[in-house]
PDB file of N, CA and C in Angstrom:
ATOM      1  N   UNK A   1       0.833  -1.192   0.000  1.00  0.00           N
ATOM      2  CA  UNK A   1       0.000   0.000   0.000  1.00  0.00           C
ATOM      3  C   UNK A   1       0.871   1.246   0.000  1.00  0.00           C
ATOM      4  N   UNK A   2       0.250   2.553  -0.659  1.00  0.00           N
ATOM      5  CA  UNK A   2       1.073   3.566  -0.508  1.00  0.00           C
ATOM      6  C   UNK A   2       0.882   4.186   0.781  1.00  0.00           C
ATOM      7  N   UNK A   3       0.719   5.474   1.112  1.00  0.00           N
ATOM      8  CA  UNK A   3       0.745   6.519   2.272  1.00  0.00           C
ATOM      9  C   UNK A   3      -0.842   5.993   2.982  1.00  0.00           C
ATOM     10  N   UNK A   4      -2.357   5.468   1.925  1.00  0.00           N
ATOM     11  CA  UNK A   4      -2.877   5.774   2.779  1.00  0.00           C
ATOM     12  C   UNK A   4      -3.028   4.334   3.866  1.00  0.00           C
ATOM     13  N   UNK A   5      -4.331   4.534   4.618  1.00  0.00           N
ATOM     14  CA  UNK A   5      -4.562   3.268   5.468  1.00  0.00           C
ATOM     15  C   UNK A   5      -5.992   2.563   4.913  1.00  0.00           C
ATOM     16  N   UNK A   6      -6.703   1.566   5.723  1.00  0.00           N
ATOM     17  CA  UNK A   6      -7.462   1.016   5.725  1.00  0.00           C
ATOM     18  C   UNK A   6      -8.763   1.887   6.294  1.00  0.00           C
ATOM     19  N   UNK A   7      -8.452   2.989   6.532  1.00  0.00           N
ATOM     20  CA  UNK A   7      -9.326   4.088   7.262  1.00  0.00           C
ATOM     21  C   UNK A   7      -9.813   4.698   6.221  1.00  0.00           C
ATOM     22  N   UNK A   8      -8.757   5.085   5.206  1.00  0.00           N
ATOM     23  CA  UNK A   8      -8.469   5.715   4.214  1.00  0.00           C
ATOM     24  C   UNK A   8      -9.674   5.354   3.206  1.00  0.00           C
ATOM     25  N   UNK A   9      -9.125   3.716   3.102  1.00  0.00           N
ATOM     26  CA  UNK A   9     -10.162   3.023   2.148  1.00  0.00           C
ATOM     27  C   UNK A   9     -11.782   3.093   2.452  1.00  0.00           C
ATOM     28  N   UNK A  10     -11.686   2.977   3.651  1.00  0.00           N
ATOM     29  CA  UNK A  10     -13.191   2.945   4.186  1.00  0.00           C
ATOM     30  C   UNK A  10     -13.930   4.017   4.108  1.00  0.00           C
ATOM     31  N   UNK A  11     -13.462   5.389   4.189  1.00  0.00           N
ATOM     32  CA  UNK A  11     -13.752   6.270   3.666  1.00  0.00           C
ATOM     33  C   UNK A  11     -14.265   6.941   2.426  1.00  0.00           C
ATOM     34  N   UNK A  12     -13.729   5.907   1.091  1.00  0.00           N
ATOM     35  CA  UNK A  12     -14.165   6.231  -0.039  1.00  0.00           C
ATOM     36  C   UNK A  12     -14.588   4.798  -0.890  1.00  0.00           C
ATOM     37  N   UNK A  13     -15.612   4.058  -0.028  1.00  0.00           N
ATOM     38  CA  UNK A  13     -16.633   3.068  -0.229  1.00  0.00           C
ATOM     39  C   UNK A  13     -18.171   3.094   0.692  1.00  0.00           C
ATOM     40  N   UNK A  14     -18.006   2.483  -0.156  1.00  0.00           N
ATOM     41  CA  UNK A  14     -19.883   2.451   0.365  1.00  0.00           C
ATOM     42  C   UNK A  14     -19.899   0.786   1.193  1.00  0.00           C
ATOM     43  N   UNK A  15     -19.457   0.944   2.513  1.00  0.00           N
ATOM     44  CA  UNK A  15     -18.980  -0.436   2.945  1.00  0.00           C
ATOM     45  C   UNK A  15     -20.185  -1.110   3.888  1.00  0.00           C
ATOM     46  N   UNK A  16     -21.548  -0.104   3.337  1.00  0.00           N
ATOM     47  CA  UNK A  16     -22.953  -0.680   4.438  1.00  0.00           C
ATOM     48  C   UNK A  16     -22.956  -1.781   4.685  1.00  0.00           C
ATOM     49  N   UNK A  17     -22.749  -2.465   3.446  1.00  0.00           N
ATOM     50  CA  UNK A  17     -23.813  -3.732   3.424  1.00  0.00           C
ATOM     51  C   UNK A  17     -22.415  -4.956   3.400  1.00  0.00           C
ATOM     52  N   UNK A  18     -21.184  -4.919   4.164  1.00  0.00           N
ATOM     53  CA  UNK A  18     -19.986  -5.130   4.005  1.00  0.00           C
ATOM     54  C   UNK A  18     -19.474  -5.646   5.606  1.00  0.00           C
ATOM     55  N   UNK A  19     -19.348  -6.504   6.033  1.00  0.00           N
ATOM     56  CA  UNK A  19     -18.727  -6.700   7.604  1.00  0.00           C
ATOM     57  C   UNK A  19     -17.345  -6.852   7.394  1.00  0.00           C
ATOM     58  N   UNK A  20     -17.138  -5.331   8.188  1.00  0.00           N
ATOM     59  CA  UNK A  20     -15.581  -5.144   8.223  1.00  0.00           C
ATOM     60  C   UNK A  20     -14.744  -5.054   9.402  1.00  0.00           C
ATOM     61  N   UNK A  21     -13.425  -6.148   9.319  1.00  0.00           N
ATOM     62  CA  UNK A  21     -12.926  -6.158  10.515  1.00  0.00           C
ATOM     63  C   UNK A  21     -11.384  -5.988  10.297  1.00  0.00           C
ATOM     64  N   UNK A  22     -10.812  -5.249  11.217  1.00  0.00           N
ATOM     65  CA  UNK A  22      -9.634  -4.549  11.637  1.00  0.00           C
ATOM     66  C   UNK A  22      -8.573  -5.533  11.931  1.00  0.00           C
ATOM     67  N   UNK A  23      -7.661  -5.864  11.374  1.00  0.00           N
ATOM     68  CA  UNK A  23      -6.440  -6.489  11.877  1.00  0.00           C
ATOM     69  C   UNK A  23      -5.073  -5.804  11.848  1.00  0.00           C
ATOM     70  N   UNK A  24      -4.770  -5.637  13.052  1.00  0.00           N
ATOM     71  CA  UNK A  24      -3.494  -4.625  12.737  1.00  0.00           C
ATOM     72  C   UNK A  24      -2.762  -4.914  14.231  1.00  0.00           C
ATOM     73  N   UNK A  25      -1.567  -4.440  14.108  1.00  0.00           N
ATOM     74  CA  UNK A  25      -0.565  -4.367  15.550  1.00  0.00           C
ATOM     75  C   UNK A  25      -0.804  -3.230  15.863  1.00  0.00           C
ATOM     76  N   UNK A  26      -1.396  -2.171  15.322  1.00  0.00           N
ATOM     77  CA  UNK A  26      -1.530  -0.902  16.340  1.00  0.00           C
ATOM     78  C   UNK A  26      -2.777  -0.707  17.601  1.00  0.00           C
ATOM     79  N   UNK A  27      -2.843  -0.764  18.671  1.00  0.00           N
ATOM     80  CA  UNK A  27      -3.863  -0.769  19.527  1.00  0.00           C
ATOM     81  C   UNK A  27      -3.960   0.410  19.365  1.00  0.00           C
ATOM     82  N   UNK A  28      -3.388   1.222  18.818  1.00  0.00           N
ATOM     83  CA  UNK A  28      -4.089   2.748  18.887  1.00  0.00           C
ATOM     84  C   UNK A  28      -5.484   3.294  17.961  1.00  0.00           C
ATOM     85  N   UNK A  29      -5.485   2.241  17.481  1.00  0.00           N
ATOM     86  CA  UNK A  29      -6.498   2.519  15.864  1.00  0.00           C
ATOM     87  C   UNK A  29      -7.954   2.344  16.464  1.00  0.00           C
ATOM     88  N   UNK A  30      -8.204   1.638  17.800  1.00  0.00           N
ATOM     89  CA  UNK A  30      -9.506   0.823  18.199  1.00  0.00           C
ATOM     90  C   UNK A  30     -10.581   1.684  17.962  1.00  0.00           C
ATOM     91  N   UNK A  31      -9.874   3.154  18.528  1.00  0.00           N
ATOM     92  CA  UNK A  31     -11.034   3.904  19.134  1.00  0.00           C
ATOM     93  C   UNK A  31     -11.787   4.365  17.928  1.00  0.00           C
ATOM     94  N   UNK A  32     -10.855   5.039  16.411  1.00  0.00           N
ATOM     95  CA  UNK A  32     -11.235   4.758  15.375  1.00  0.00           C
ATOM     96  C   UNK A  32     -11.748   4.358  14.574  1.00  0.00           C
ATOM     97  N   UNK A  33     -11.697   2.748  14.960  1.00  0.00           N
ATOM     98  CA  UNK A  33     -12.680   1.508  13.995  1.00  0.00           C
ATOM     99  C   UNK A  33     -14.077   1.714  14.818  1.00  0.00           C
ATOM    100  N   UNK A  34     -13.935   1.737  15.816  1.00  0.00           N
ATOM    101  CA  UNK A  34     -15.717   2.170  16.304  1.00  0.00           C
ATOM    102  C   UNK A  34     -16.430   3.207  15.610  1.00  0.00           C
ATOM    103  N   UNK A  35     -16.274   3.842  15.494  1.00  0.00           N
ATOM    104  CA  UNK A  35     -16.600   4.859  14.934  1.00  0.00           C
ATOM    105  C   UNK A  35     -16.980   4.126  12.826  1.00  0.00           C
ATOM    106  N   UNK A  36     -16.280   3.352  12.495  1.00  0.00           N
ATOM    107  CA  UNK A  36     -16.422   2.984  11.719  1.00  0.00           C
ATOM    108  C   UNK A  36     -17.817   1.511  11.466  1.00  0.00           C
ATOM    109  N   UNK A  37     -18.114   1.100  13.368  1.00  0.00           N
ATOM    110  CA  UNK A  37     -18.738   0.139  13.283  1.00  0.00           C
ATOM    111  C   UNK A  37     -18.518  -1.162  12.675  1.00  0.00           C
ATOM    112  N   UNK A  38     -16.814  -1.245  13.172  1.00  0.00           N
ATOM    113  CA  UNK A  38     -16.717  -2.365  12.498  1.00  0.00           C
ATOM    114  C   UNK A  38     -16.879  -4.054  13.622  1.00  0.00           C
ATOM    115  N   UNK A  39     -17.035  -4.813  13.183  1.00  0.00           N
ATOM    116  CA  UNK A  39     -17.463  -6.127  13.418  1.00  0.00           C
ATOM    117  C   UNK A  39     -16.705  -6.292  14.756  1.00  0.00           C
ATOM    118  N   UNK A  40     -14.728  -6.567  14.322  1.00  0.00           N
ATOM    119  CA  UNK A  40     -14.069  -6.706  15.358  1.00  0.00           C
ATOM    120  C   UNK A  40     -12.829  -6.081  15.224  1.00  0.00           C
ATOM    121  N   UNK A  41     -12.044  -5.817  15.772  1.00  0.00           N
ATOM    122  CA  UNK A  41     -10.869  -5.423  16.101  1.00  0.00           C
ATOM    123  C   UNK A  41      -9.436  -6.582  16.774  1.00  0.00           C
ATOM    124  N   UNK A  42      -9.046  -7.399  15.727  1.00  0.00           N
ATOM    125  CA  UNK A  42      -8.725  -8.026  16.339  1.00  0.00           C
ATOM    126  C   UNK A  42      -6.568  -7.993  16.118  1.00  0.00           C
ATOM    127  N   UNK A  43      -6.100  -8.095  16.830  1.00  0.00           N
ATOM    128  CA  UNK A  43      -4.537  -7.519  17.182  1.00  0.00           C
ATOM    129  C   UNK A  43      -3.813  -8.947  16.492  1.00  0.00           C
ATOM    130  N   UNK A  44      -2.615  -8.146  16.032  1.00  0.00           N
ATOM    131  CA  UNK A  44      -1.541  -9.277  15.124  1.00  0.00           C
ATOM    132  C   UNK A  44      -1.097  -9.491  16.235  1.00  0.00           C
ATOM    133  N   UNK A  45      -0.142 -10.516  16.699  1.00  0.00           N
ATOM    134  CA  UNK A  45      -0.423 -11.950  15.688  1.00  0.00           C
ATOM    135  C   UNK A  45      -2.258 -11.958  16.385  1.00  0.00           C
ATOM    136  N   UNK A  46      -2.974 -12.597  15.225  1.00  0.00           N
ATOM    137  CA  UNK A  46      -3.826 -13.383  15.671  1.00  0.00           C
ATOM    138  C   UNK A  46      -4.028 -14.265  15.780  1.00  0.00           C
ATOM    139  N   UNK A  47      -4.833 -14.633  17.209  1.00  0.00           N
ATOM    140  CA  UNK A  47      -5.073 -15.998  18.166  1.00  0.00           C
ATOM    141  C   UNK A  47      -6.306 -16.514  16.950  1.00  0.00           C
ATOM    142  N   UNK A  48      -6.019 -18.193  16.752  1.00  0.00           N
ATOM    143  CA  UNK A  48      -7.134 -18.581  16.177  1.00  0.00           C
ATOM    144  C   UNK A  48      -8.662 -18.711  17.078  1.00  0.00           C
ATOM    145  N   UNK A  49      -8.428 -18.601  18.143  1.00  0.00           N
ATOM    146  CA  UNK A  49      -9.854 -18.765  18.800  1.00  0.00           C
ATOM    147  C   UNK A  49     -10.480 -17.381  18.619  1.00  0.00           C
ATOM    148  N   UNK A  50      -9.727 -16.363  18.320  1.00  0.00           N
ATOM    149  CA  UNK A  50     -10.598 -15.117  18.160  1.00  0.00           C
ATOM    150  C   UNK A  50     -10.646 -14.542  17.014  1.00  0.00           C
ATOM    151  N   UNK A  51     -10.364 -15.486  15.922  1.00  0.00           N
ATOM    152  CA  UNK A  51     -10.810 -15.337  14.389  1.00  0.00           C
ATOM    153  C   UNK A  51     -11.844 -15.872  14.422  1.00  0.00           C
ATOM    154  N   UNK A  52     -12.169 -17.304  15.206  1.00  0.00           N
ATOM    155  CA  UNK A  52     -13.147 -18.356  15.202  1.00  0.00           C
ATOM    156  C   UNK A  52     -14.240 -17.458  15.788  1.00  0.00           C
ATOM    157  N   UNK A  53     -14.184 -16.282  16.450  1.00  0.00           N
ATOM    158  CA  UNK A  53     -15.254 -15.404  17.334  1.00  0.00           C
ATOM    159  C   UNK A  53     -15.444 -14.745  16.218  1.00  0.00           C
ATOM    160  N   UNK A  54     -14.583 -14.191  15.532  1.00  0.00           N
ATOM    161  CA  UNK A  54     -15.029 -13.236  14.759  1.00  0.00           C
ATOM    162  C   UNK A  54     -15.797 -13.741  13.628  1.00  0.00           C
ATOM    163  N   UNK A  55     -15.361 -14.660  13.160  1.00  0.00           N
ATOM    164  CA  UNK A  55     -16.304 -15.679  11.819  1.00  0.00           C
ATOM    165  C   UNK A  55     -17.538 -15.522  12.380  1.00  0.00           C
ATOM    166  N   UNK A  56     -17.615 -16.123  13.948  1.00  0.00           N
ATOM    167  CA  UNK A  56     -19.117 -16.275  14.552  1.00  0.00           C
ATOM    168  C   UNK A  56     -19.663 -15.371  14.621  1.00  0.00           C
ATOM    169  N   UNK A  57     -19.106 -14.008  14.359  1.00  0.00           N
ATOM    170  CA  UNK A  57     -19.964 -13.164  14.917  1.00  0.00           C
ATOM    171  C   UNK A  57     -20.591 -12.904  13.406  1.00  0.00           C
ATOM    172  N   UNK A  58     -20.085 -12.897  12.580  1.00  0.00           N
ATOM    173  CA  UNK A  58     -20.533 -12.218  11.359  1.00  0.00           C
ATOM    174  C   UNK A  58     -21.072 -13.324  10.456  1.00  0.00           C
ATOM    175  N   UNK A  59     -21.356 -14.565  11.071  1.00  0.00           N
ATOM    176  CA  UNK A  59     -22.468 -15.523  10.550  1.00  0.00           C
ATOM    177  C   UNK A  59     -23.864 -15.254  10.783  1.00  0.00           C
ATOM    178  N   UNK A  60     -23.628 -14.986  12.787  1.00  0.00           N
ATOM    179  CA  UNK A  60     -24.548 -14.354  13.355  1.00  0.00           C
ATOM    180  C   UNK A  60     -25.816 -13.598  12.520  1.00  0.00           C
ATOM    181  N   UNK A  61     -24.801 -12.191  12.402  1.00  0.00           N
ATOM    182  CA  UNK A  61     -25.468 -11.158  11.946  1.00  0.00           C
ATOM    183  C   UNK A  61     -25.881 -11.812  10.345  1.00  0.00           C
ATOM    184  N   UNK A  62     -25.655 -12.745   9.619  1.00  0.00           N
ATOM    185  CA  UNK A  62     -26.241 -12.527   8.181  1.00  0.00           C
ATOM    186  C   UNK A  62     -27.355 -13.230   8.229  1.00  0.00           C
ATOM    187  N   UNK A  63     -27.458 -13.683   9.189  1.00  0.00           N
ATOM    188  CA  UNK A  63     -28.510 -15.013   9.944  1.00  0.00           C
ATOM    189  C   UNK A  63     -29.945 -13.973   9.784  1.00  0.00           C
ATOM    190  N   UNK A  64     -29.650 -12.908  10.352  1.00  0.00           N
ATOM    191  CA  UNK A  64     -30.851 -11.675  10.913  1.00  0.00           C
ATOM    192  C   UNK A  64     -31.168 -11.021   9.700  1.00  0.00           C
TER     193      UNK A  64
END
């Protein structure tokens, strides 16, 4: 990627109808992705039991 971020991107899509989740080593970004409403926030390395949460969660929701 060049200069921008994943913030960046989200910004110039139409990501309604889209479950989007955050993977990154920065814990600083969290407060950010809320604001974006995203699914999960989940920190590099990632643990497989909390990919396995996050899959669940966004089965969940397509369920509804």
């Amino acid at each position: 990627m060049d200069e921008s971020t994943g913030f960046d991107i989200l910004d110039n899509i139409d990501y309604s109808d889209i479950h989007i989740v955050i993977c990154t080593a920065h814990d600083e970004f969290a407060l950010k992705a809320i604001q974006y409403k995203v699914v999960d926030y989940l920190m590099k390395p990632i643990e497989i039991q909390d990919l396995q949460n996050t899959i669940d969660k966004i089965r969940k929701r397509q369920e509804k």
